[in-house]
Protein backbone atom coordinates (compact mmCIF):
# COMPACT_ATOMS: atom_id res chain seq x y z
CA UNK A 1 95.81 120.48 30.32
CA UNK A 2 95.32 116.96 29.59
CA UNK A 3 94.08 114.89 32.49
CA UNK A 4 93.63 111.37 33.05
CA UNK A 5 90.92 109.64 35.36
CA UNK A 6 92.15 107.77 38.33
CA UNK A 7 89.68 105.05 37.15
CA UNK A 8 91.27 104.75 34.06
CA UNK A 9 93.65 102.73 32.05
CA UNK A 10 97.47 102.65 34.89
CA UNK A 11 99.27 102.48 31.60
CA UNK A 12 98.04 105.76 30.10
CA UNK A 13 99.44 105.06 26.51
CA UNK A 14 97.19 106.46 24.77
CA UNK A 15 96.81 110.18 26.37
CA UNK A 16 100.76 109.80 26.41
CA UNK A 17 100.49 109.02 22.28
CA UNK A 18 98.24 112.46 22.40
CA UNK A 19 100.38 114.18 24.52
CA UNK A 20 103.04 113.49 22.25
CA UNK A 21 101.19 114.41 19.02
CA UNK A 22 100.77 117.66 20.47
CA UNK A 23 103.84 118.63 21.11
CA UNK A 24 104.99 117.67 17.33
CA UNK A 25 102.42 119.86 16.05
CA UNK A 26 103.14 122.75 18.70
CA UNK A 27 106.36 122.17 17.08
CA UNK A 28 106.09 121.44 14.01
CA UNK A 29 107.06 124.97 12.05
CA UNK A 30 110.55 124.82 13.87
CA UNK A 31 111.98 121.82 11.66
CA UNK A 32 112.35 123.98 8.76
CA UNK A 33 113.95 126.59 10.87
CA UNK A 34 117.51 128.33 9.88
CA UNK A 35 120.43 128.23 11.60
CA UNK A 36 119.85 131.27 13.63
CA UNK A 37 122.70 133.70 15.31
CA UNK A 38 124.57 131.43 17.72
CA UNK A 39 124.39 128.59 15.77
CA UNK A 40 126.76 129.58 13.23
CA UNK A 41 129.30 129.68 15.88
CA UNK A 42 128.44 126.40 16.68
CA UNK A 43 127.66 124.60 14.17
CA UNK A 44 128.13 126.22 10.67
CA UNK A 45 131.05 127.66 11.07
CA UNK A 46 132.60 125.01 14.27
CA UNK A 47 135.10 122.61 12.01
CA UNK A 48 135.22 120.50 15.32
CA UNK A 49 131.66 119.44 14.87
CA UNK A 50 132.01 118.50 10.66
CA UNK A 51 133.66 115.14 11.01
CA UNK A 52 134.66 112.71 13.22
CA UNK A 53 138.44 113.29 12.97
CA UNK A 54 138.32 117.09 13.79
CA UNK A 55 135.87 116.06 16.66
CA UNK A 56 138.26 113.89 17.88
CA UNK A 57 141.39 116.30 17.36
CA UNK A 58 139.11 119.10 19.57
CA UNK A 59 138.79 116.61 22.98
CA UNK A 60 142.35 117.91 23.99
CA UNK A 61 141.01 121.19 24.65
CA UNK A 62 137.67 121.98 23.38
CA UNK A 63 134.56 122.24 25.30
CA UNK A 64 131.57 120.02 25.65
CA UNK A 65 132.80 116.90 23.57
CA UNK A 66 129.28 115.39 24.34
CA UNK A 67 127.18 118.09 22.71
CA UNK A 68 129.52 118.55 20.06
CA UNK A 69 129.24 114.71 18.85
CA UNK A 70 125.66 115.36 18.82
CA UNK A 71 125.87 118.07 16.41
CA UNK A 72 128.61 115.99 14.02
CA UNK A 73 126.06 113.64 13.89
CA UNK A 74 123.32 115.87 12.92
CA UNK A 75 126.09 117.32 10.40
CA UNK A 76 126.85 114.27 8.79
CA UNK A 77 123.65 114.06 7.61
CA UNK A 78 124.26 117.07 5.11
CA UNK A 79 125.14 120.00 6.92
CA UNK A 80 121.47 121.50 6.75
CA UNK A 81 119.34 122.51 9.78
CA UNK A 82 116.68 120.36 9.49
CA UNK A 83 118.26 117.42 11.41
CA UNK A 84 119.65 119.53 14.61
CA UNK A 85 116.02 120.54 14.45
CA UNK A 86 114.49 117.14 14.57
CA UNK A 87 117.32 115.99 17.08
CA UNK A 88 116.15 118.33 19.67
CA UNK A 89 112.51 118.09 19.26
CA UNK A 90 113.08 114.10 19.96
CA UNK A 91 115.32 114.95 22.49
CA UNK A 92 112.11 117.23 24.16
CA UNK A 93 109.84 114.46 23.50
CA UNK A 94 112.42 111.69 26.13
CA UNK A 95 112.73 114.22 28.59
CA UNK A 96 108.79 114.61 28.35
CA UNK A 97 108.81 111.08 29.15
CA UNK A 98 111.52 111.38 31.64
CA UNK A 99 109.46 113.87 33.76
CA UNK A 100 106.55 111.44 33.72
CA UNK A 101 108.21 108.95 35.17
CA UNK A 102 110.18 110.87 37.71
CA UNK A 103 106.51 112.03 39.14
CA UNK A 104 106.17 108.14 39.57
CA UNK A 105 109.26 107.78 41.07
CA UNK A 106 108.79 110.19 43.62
CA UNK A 107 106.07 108.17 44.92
CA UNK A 108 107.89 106.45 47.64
CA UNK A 109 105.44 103.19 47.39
CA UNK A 110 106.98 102.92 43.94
CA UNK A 111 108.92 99.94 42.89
CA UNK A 112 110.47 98.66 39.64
CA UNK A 113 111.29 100.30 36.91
CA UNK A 114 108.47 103.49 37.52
CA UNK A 115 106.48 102.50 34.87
CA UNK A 116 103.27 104.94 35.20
CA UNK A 117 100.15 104.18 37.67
CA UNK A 118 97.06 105.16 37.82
CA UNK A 119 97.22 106.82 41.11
CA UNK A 120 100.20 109.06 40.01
CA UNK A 121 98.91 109.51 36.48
CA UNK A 122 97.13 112.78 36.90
CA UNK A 123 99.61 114.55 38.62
CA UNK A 124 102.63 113.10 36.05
CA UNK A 125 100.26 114.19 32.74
CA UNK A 126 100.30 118.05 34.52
CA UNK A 127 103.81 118.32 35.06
CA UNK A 128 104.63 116.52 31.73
CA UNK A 129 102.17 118.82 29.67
CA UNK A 130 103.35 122.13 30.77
CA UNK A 131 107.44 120.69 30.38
CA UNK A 132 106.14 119.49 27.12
CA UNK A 133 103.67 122.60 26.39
CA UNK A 134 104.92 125.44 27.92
CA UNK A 135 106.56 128.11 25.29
CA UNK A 136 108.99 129.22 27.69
CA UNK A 137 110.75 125.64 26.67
CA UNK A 138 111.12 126.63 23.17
CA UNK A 139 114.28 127.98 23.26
CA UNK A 140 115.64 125.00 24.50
CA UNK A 141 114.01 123.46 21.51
CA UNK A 142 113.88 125.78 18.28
CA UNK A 143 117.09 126.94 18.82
CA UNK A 144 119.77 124.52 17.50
CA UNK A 145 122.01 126.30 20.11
CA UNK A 146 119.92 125.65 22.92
CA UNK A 147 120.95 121.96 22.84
CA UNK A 148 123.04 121.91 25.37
CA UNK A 149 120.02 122.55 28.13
CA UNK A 150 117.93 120.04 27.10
CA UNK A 151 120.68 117.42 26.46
CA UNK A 152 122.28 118.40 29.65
CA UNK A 153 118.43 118.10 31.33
CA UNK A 154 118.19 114.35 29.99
CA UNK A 155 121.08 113.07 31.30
CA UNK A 156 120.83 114.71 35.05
CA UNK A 157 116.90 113.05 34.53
CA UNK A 158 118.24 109.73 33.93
CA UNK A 159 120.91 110.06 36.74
CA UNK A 160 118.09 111.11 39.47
CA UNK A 161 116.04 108.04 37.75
CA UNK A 162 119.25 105.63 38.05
CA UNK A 163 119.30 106.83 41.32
CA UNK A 164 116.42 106.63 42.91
CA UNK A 165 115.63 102.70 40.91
CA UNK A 166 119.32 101.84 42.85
CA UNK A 167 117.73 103.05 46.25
CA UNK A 168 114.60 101.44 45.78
CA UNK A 169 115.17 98.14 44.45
CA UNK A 170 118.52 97.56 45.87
CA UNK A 171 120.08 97.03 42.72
CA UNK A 172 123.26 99.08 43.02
CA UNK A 173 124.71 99.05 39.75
CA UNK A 174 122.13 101.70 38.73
CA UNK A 175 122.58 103.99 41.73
CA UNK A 176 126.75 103.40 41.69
CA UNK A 177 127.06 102.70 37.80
CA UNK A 178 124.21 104.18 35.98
CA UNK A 179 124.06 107.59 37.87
CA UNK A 180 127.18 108.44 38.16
CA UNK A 181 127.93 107.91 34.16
CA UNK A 182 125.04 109.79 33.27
CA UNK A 183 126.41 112.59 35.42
CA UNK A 184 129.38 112.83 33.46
CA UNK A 185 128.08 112.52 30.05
CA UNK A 186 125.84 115.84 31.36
CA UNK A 187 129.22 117.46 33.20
CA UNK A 188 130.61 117.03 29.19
CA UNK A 189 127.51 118.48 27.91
CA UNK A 190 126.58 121.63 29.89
CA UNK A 191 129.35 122.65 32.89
CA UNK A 192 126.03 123.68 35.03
CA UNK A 193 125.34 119.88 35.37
CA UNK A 194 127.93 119.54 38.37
CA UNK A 195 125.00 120.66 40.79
CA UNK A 196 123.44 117.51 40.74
CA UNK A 197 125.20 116.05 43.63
CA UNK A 198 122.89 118.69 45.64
CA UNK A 199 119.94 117.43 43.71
CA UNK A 200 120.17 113.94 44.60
CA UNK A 201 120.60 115.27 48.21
CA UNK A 202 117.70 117.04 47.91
CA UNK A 203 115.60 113.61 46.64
CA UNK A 204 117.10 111.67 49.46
CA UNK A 205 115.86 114.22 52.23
CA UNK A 206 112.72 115.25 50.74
CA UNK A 207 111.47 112.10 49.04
CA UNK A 208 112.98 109.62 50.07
CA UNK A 209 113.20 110.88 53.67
CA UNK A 210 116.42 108.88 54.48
CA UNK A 211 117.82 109.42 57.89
CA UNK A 212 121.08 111.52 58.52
CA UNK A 213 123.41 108.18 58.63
CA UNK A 214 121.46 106.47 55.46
CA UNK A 215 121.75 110.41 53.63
CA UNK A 216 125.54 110.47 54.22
CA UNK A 217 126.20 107.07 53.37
CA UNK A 218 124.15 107.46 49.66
CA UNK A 219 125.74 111.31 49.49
CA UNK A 220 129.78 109.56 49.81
CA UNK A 221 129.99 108.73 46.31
CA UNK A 222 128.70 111.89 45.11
CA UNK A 223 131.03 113.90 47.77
CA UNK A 224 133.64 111.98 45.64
CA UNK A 225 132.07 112.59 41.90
CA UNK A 226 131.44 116.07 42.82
CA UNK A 227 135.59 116.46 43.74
CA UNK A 228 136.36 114.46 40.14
CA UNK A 229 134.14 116.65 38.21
CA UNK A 230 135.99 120.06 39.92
CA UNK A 231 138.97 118.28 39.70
CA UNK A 232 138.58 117.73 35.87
CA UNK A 233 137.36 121.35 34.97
CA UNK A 234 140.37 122.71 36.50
CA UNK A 235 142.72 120.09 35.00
CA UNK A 236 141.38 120.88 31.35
CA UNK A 237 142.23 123.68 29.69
CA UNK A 238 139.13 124.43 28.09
CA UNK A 239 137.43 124.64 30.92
CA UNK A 240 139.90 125.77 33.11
CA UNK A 241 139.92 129.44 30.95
CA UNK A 242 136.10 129.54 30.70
CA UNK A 243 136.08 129.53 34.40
CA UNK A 244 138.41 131.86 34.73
CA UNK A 245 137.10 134.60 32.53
CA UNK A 246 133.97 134.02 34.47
CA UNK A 247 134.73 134.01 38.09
CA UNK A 248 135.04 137.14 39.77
CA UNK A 249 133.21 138.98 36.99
CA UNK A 250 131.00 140.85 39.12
CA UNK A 251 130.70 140.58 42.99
CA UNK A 252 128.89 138.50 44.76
CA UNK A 253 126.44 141.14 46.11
CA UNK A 254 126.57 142.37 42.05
CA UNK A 255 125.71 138.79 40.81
CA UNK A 256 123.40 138.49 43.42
CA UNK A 257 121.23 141.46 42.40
CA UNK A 258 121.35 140.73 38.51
CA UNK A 259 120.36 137.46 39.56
CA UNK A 260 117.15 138.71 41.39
CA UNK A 261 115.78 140.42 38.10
CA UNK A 262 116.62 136.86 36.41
CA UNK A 263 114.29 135.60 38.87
CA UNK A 264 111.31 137.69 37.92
CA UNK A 265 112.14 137.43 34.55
CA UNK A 266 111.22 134.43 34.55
CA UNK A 267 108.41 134.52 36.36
CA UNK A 268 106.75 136.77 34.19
CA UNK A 269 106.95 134.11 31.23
CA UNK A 270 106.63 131.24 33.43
CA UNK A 271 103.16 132.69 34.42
CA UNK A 272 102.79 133.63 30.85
CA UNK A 273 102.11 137.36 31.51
CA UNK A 274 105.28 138.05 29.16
CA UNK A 275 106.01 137.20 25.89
CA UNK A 276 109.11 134.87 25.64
CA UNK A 277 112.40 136.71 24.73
CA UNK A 278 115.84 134.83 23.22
CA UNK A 279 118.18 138.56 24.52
CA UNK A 280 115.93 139.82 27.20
CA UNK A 281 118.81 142.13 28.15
CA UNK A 282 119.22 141.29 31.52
CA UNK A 283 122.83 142.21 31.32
CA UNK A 284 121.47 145.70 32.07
CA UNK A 285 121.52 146.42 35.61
CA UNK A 286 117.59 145.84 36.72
CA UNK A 287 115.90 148.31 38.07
CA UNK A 288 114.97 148.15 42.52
CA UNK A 289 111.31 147.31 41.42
CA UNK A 290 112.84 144.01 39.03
CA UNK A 291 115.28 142.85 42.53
CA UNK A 292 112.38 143.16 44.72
CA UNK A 293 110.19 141.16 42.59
CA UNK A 294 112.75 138.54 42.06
CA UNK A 295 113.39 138.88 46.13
CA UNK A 296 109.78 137.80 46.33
CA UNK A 297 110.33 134.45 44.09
CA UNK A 298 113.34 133.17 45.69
CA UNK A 299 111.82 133.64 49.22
CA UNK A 300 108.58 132.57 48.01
CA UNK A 301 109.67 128.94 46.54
CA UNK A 302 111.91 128.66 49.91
CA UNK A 303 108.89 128.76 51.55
CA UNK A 304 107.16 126.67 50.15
CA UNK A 305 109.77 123.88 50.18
CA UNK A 306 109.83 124.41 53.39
CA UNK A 307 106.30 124.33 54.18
CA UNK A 308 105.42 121.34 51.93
CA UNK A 309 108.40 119.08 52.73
CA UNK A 310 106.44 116.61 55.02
CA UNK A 311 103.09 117.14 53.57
CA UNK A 312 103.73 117.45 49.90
CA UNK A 313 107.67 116.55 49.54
CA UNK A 314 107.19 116.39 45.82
CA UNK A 315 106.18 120.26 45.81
CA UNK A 316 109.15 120.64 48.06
CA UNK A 317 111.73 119.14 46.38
CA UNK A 318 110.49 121.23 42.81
CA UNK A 319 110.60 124.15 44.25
CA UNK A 320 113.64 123.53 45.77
CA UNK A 321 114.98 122.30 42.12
CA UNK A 322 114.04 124.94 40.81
CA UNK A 323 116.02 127.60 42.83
CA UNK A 324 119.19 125.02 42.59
CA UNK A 325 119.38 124.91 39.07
CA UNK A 326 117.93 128.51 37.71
CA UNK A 327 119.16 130.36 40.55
CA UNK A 328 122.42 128.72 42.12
CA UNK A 329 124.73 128.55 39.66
CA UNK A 330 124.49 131.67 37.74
CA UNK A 331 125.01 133.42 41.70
CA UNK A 332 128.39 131.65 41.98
CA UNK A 333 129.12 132.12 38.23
CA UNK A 334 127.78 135.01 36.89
CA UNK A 335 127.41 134.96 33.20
CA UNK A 336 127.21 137.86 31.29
CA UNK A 337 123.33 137.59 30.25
CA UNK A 338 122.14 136.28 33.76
CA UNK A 339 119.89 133.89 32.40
CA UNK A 340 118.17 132.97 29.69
CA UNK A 341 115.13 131.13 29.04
CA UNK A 342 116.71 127.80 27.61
CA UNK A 343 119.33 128.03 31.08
CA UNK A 344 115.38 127.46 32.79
CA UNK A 345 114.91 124.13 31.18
CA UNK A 346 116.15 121.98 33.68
CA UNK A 347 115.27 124.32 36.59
CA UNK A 348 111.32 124.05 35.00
CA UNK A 349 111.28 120.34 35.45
CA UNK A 350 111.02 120.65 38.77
CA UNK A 351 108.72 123.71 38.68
CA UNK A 352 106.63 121.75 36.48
CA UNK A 353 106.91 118.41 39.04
CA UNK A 354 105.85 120.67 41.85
CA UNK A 355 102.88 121.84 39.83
CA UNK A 356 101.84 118.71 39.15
CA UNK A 357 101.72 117.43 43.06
CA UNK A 358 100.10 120.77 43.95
CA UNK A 359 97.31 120.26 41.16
CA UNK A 360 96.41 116.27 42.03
CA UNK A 361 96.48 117.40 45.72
CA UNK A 362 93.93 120.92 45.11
CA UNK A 363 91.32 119.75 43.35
CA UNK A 364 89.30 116.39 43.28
CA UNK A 365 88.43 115.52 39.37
CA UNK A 366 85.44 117.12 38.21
CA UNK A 367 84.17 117.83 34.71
CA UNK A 368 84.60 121.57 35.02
CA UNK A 369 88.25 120.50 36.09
CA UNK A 370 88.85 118.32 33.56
CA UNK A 371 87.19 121.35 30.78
CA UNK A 372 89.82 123.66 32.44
CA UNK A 373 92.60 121.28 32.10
CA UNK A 374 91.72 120.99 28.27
CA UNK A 375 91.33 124.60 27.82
CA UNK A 376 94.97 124.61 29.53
CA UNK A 377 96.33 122.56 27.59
CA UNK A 378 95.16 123.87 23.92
CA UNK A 379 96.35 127.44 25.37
CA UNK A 380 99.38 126.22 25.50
CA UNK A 381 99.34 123.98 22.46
CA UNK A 382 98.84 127.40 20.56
CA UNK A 383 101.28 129.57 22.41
CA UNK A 384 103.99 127.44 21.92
CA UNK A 385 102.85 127.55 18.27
CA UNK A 386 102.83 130.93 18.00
CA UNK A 387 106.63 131.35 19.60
CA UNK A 388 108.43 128.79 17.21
CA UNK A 389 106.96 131.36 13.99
CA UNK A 390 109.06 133.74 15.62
CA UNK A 391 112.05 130.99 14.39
CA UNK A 392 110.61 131.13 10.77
CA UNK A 393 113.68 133.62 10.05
CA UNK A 394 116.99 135.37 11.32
CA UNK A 395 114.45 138.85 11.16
CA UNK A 396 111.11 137.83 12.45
CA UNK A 397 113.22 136.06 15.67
CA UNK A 398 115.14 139.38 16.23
CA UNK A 399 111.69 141.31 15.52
CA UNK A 400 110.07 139.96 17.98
CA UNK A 401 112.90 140.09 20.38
CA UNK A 402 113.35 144.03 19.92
CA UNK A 403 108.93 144.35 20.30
CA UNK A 404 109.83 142.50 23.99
CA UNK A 405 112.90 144.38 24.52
CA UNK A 406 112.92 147.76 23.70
CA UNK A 407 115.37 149.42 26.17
CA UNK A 408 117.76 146.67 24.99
CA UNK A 409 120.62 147.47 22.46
CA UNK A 410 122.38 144.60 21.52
CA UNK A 411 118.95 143.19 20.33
CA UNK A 412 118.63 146.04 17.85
CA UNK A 413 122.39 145.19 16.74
CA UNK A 414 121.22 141.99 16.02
CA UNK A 415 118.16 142.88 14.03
CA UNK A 416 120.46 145.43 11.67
CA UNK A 417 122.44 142.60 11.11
CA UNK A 418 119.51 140.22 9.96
CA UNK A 419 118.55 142.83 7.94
CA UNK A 420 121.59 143.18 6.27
CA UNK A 421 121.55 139.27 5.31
CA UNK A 422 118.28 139.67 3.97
CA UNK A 423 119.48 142.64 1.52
CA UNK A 424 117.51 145.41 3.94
CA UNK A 425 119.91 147.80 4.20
CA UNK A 426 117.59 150.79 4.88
CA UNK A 427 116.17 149.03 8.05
CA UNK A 428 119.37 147.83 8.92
CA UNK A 429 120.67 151.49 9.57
CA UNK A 430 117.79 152.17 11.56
CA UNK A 431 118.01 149.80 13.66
CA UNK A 432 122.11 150.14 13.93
CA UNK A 433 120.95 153.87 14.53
CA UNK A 434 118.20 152.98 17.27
CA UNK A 435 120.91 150.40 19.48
CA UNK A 436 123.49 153.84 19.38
CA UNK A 437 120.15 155.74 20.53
CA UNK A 438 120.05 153.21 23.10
CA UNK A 439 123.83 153.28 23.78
CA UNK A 440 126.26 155.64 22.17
CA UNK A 441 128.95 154.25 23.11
CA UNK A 442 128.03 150.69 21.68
CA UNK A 443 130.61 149.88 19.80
CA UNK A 444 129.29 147.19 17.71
CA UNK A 445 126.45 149.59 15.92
CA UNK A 446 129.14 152.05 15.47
CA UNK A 447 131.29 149.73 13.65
CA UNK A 448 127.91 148.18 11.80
CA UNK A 449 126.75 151.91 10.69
CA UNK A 450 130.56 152.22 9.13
CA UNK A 451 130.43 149.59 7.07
CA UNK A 452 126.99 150.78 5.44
CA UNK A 453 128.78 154.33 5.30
CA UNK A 454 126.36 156.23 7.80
CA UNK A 455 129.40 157.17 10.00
CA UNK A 456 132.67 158.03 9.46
């Protein structure tokens, strides 16, 4: 990955610039990406989001009002996917920057407004180049629907930043002004957002190591945010059904077991020893060997942010992120997919952050270290590449979703269907035909294989 000298220049413009450069061209093939499945839903086929007044008629009791402005604004522009696709890939690019300076922040010397130093430089460029980098991210990214995690993921960054600039420069408006409004704006963009409270608890303890009295006085406002926000859900009706359909929609020893094979999911990609998947099919009950894996994560990262909270509190606190936002909220409220990889967007940040400290405090900069950072960094450069062709179309996305989840058949269902649009119906029926192989009882193939006249 790229890495930047100690010695050289504290602002670091010009490796960001590159940084930057290569993250366009990583994602370059996704602007003229289609509106894929959930995005017509969403978007194409959402009146809320094609003009201002039907926004505006939806706040009474529609979902997300923050995300949804962001797509009438990409609409306005003409209703094609280009723009949503150049919206998020900007929207990557701050919270690239965001992550950079949030490694700055956490260095507890740090004062003003966290512009970048040269002493925290290399370990910022490693967590920012694998957020940036990393094609586990790109469904957060290439995926117009995926907006919501990395919208959500830049206003909970600018909260912790708002934060943490209050605490250390004593200027209170951002800590009791700035944070708390960019907590709502994520609350209204992604419902997930109201852990942050815990997050900022977890920066005061671990990095800014205030003392019990100091922690409660800072965590008072957020006590009270953190009732308005629960107060609010409940009090709209919008959200007040969505939670309702989802609590109680497995048990808690149920959710927590789905939620173990979430965990090595991930793992897998995030150690890029799977290919990345946008219906992995964790809906299916995972196997023992998938918990126990996942068992292994959890405890693993608790470890460590337990072992590296006075040492190495900026490994703590990711790891500790990490398991708060990935991990958490999808225990309490189980969804029905578990997780997916753009849900990991804002739990990665701090993965990423962690990774970072770990790598500036392992190894003292070498030329072979700096060659394996590059080498790092182009791997990623062209595996990220590679994963946003998969967007090219509605069938070579669902292809390569059914070549990384076979036993899944919902993702079968979903390729019959993009063949279908693209006039396929011979490959259509076999995949229909493969998902009822899969699952007989799948209702959705059966109706799909109807309609082209295989069953009656």
């Amino acid at each position: 990955m790229i890495e930047l000298s100690p010695a050289r220049s504290p602002s670091g413009r010009g490796v960001r610039l590159l940084l930057f450069g290569l993250t366009i061209a990583a994602y370059a093939s996704s602007l003229a990406s289609p509106f894929q499945f959930d995005d017509r839903g969403v978007v194409v086929q959402a009146e809320a989001v094609h003009s201002l007044s039907a926004l505006l008629r939806d706040l009474g009791g529609g979902l997300r009002p923050v995300l949804k402005a962001s797509y009438a604004a990409c609409w306005a522009l003409g209703g094609a996917s280009w723009p949503f696709h150049v919206f998020n890939l900007l929207l990557h690019l701050v919270n690239v920057e965001l992550v950079l300076r949030l490694t700055v922040a956490a260095e507890r010397s740090s004062r003003g407004p966290f512009t970048l130093t040269a002493a925290a430089m290399p370990a910022a460029l490693v967590s920012a180049v694998v957020f940036a980098l990393h094609p586990i991210q790109t469904e957060a990214v290439s995926y117009v629907s995926g907006r919501s995690s990395s919208l959500a993921t830049m206003f909970v960054l600018l909260a912790v930043l708002f934060h943490a600039h209050g605490v250390r420069s004593g200027r209170h408006r951002y800590r009791l002004i700035g944070a708390p409004l960019a907590f709502a704006l994520a609350i209204l963009t992604k419902e997930t957002s109201a852990v942050l409270p815990l997050g900022l608890l977890l920066w005061d303890a671990l990095i800014e190591r205030a003392g019990r009295r100091e922690l409660w006085r800072r965590q008072l406002p957020w006590i009270a945010a953190g009732i308005a926000a629960f107060t609010f859900l409940l009090w709209h009706p919008g959200y007040f059904n969505l939670l309702y359909r989802v609590v109680g929609q497995r048990s808690l020893a149920d959710s927590f077991w789905y939620q173990l094979g979430g965990m090595r999911y991930l793992a897998g990609r995030l150690l890029l020893l799977q290919w990345p998947c946008i219906d992995p099919g964790l809906w299916l009950r995972p196997p023992p060997s998938d918990a126990a894996l996942g068992a292994a994560v959890v405890l693993g990262l608790l470890a460590l942010a337990v072992q590296q909270r006075r040492k190495r509190p900026l490994v703590s606190f990711g790891a500790a992120w990490f398991l708060l936002h990935a991990f958490l909220p999808y225990l309490l409220l189980p969804r029905v997919d578990v997780i997916n990889e753009r849900h990991a967007y804002i739990a990665n940040a701090g993965l990423f952050l962690a990774a970072g400290a770990a790598w500036q405090a392992a190894w003292h900069p070498t030329t072979w270290r700096r060659a394996a950072a590059a080498f790092l960094t182009a791997v990623l450069v062209l595996l990220t590449a590679r994963r946003n062709a998969d967007y090219r179309s509605e069938v070579s996305l669902w292809e390569a979703t059914v070549a990384t989840a076979a036993e899944n058949p919902r993702a079968f269902n979903n390729l019959g269907v993009a063949y279908e649009k693209a006039d396929r119906p011979g490959d259509a029926r076999e995949a229909y035909r493969h998902a009822l192989e899969l699952e007989p009882r799948y209702a959705a193939a059966q109706t799909n294989l109807k309609r082209l006249g295989e069953l009656r």
